[in-house]
C-alpha atoms as a PDB file:
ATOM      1  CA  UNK A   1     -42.164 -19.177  -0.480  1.00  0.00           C
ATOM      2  CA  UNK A   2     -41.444 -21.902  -2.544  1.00  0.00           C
ATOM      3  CA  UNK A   3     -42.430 -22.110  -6.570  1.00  0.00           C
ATOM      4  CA  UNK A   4     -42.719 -24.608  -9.256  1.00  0.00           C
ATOM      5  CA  UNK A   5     -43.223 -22.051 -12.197  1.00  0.00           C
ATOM      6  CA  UNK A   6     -38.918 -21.988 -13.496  1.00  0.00           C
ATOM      7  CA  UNK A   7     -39.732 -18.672 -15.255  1.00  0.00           C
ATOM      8  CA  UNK A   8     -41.179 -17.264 -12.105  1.00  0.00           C
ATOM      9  CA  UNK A   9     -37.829 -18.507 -10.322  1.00  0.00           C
ATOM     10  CA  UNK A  10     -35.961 -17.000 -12.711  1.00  0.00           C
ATOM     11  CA  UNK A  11     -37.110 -13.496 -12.406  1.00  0.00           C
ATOM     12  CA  UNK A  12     -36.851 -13.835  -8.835  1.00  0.00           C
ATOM     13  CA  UNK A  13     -32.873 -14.518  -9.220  1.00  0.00           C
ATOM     14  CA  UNK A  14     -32.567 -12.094 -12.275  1.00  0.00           C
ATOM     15  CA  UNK A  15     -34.498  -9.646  -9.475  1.00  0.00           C
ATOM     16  CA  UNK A  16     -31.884 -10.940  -6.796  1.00  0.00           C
ATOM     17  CA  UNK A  17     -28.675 -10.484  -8.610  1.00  0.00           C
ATOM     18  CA  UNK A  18     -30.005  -7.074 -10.032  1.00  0.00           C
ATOM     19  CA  UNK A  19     -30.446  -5.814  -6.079  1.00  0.00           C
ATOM     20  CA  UNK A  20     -26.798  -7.216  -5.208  1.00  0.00           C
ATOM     21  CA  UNK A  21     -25.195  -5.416  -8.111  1.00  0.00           C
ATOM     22  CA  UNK A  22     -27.090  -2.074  -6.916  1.00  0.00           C
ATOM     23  CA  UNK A  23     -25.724  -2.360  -3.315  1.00  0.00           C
ATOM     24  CA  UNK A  24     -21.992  -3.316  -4.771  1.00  0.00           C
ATOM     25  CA  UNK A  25     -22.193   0.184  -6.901  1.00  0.00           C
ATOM     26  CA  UNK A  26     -23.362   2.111  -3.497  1.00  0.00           C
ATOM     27  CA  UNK A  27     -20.410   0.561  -1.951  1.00  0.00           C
ATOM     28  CA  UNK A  28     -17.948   1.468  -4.212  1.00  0.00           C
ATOM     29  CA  UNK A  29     -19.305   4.875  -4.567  1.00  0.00           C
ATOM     30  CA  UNK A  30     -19.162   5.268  -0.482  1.00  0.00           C
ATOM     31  CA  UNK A  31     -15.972   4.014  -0.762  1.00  0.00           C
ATOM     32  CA  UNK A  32     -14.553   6.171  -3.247  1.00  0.00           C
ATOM     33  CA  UNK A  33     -16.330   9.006  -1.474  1.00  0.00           C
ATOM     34  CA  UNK A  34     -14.548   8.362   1.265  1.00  0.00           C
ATOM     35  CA  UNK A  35     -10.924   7.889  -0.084  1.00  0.00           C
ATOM     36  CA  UNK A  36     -10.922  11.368  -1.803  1.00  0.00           C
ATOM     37  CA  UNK A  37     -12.323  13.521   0.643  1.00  0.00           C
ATOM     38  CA  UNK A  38     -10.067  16.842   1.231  1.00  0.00           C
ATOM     39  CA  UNK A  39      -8.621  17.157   4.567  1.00  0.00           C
ATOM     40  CA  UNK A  40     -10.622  19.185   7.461  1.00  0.00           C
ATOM     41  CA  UNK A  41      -9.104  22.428   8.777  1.00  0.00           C
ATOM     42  CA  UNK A  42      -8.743  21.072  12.140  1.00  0.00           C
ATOM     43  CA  UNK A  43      -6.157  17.941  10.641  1.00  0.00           C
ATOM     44  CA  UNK A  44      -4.036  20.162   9.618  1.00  0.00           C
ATOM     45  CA  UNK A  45      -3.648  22.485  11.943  1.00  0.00           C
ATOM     46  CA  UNK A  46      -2.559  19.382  14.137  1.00  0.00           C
ATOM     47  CA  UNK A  47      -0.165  19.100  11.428  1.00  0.00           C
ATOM     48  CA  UNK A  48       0.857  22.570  11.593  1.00  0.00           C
ATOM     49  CA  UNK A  49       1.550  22.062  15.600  1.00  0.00           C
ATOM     50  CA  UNK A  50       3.539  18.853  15.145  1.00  0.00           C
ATOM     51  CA  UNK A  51       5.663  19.855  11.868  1.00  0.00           C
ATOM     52  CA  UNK A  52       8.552  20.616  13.591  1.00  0.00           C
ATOM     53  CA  UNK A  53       8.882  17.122  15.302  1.00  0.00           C
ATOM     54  CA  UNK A  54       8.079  15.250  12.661  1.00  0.00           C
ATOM     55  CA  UNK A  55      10.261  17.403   9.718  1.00  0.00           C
ATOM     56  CA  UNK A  56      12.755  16.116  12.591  1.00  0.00           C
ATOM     57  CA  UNK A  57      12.138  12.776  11.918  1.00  0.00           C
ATOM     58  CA  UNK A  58      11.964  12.839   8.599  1.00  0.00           C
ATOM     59  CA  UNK A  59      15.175  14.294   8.024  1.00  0.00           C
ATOM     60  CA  UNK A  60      16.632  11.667  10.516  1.00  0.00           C
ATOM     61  CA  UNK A  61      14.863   8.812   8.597  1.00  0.00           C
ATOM     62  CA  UNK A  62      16.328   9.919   5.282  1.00  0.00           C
ATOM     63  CA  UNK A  63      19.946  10.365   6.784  1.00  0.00           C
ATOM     64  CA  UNK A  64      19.525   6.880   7.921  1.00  0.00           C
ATOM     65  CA  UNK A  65      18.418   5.429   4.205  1.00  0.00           C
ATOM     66  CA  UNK A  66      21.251   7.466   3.025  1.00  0.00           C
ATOM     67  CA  UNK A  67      23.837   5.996   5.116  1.00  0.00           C
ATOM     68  CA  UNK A  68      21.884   2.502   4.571  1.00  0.00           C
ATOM     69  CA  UNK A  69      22.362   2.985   0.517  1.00  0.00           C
ATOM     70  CA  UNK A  70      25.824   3.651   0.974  1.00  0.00           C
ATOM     71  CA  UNK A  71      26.547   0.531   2.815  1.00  0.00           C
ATOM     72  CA  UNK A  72      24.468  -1.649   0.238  1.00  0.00           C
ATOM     73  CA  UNK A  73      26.228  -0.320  -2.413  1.00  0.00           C
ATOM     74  CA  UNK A  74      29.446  -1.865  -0.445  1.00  0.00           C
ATOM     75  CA  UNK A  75      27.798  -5.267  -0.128  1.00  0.00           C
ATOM     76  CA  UNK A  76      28.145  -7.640  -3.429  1.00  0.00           C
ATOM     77  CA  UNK A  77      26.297 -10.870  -1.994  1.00  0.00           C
ATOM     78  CA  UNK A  78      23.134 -11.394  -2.910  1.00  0.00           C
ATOM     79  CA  UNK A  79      22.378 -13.531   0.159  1.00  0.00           C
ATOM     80  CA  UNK A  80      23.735 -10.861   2.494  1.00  0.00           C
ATOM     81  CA  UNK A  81      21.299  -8.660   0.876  1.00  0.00           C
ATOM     82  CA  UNK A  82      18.884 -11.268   1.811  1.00  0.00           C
ATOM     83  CA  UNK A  83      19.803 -11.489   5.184  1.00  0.00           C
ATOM     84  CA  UNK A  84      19.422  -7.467   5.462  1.00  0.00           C
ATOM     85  CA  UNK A  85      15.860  -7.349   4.015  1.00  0.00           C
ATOM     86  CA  UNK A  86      14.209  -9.942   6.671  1.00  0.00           C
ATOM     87  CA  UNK A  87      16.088  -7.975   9.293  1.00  0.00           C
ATOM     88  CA  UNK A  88      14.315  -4.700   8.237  1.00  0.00           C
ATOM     89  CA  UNK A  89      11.719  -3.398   9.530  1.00  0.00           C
ATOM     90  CA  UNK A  90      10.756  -0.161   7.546  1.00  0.00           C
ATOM     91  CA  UNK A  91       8.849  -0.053   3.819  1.00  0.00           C
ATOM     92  CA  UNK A  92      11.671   2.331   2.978  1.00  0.00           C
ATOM     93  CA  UNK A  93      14.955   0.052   3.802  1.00  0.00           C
ATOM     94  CA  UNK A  94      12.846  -3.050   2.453  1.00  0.00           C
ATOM     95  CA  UNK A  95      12.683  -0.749  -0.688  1.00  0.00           C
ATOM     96  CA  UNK A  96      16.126   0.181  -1.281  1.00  0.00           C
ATOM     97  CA  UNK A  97      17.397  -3.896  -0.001  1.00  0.00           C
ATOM     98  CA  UNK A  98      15.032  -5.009  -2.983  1.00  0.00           C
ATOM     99  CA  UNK A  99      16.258  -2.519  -5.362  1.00  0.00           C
ATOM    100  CA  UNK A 100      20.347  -3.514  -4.586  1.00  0.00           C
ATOM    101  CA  UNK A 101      19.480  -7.302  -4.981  1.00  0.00           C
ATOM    102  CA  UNK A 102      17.487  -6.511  -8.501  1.00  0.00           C
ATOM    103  CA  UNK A 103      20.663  -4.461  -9.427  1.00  0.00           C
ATOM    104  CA  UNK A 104      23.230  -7.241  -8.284  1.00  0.00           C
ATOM    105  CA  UNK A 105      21.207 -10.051 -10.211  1.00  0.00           C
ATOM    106  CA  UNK A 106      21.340  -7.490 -13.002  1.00  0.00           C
ATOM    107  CA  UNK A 107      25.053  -7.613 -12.623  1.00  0.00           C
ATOM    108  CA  UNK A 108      25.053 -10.948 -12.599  1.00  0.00           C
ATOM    109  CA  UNK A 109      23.430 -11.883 -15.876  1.00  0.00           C
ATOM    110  CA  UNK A 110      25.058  -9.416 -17.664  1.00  0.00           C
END
């Protein structure tokens, strides 16, 4: 409904914002609920069936960032470097490209 009192209206908003607020902190709370809830049984005992396969992987994945440091630690172009990181396609590589280009323009200004 609609009202002419501006004190009335004001309580009304005061009442509004007050309820939005509420609802935000409810969120959060659900949310952070949610983010640091412990793992059920059943997770990892998938886990458990798949670890050999993917300890596998893993120790493939870090043979290949190993071999991948070695050859950036070769290259002494920044815009090769360049060229490497928009050609990756994994956090990790990304990770180490970014790290060999921050220690070449280290280099650089030293």
């Amino acid at each position: 409904e609609a009202t002419l009192d501006l004190a009335e209206r004001r309580r009304i908003r005061s009442a509004i914002r007050e309820l939005q607020r509420q609802e935000l902190e409810r969120d959060e709370e659900t949310l952070a609920s949610k983010r640091f809830r412990p793992e059920r049984s059943s997770h990892r005992q998938d886990n458990k069936e798949n670890w050999p396969q993917s300890r596998r992987l893993e120790e493939e994945q870090q043979a290949a960032l190993a071999t991948l440091s070695e050859q950036l630690e070769a290259i002494t172009s920044v815009e090769e470097l360049t060229k490497l990181l928009r050609a990756a396609g994994e956090y990790e590589e990304r990770k180490l490209i970014r790290a060999a280009i921050r220690k070449l323009r280290a280099e650089e200004i030293e």
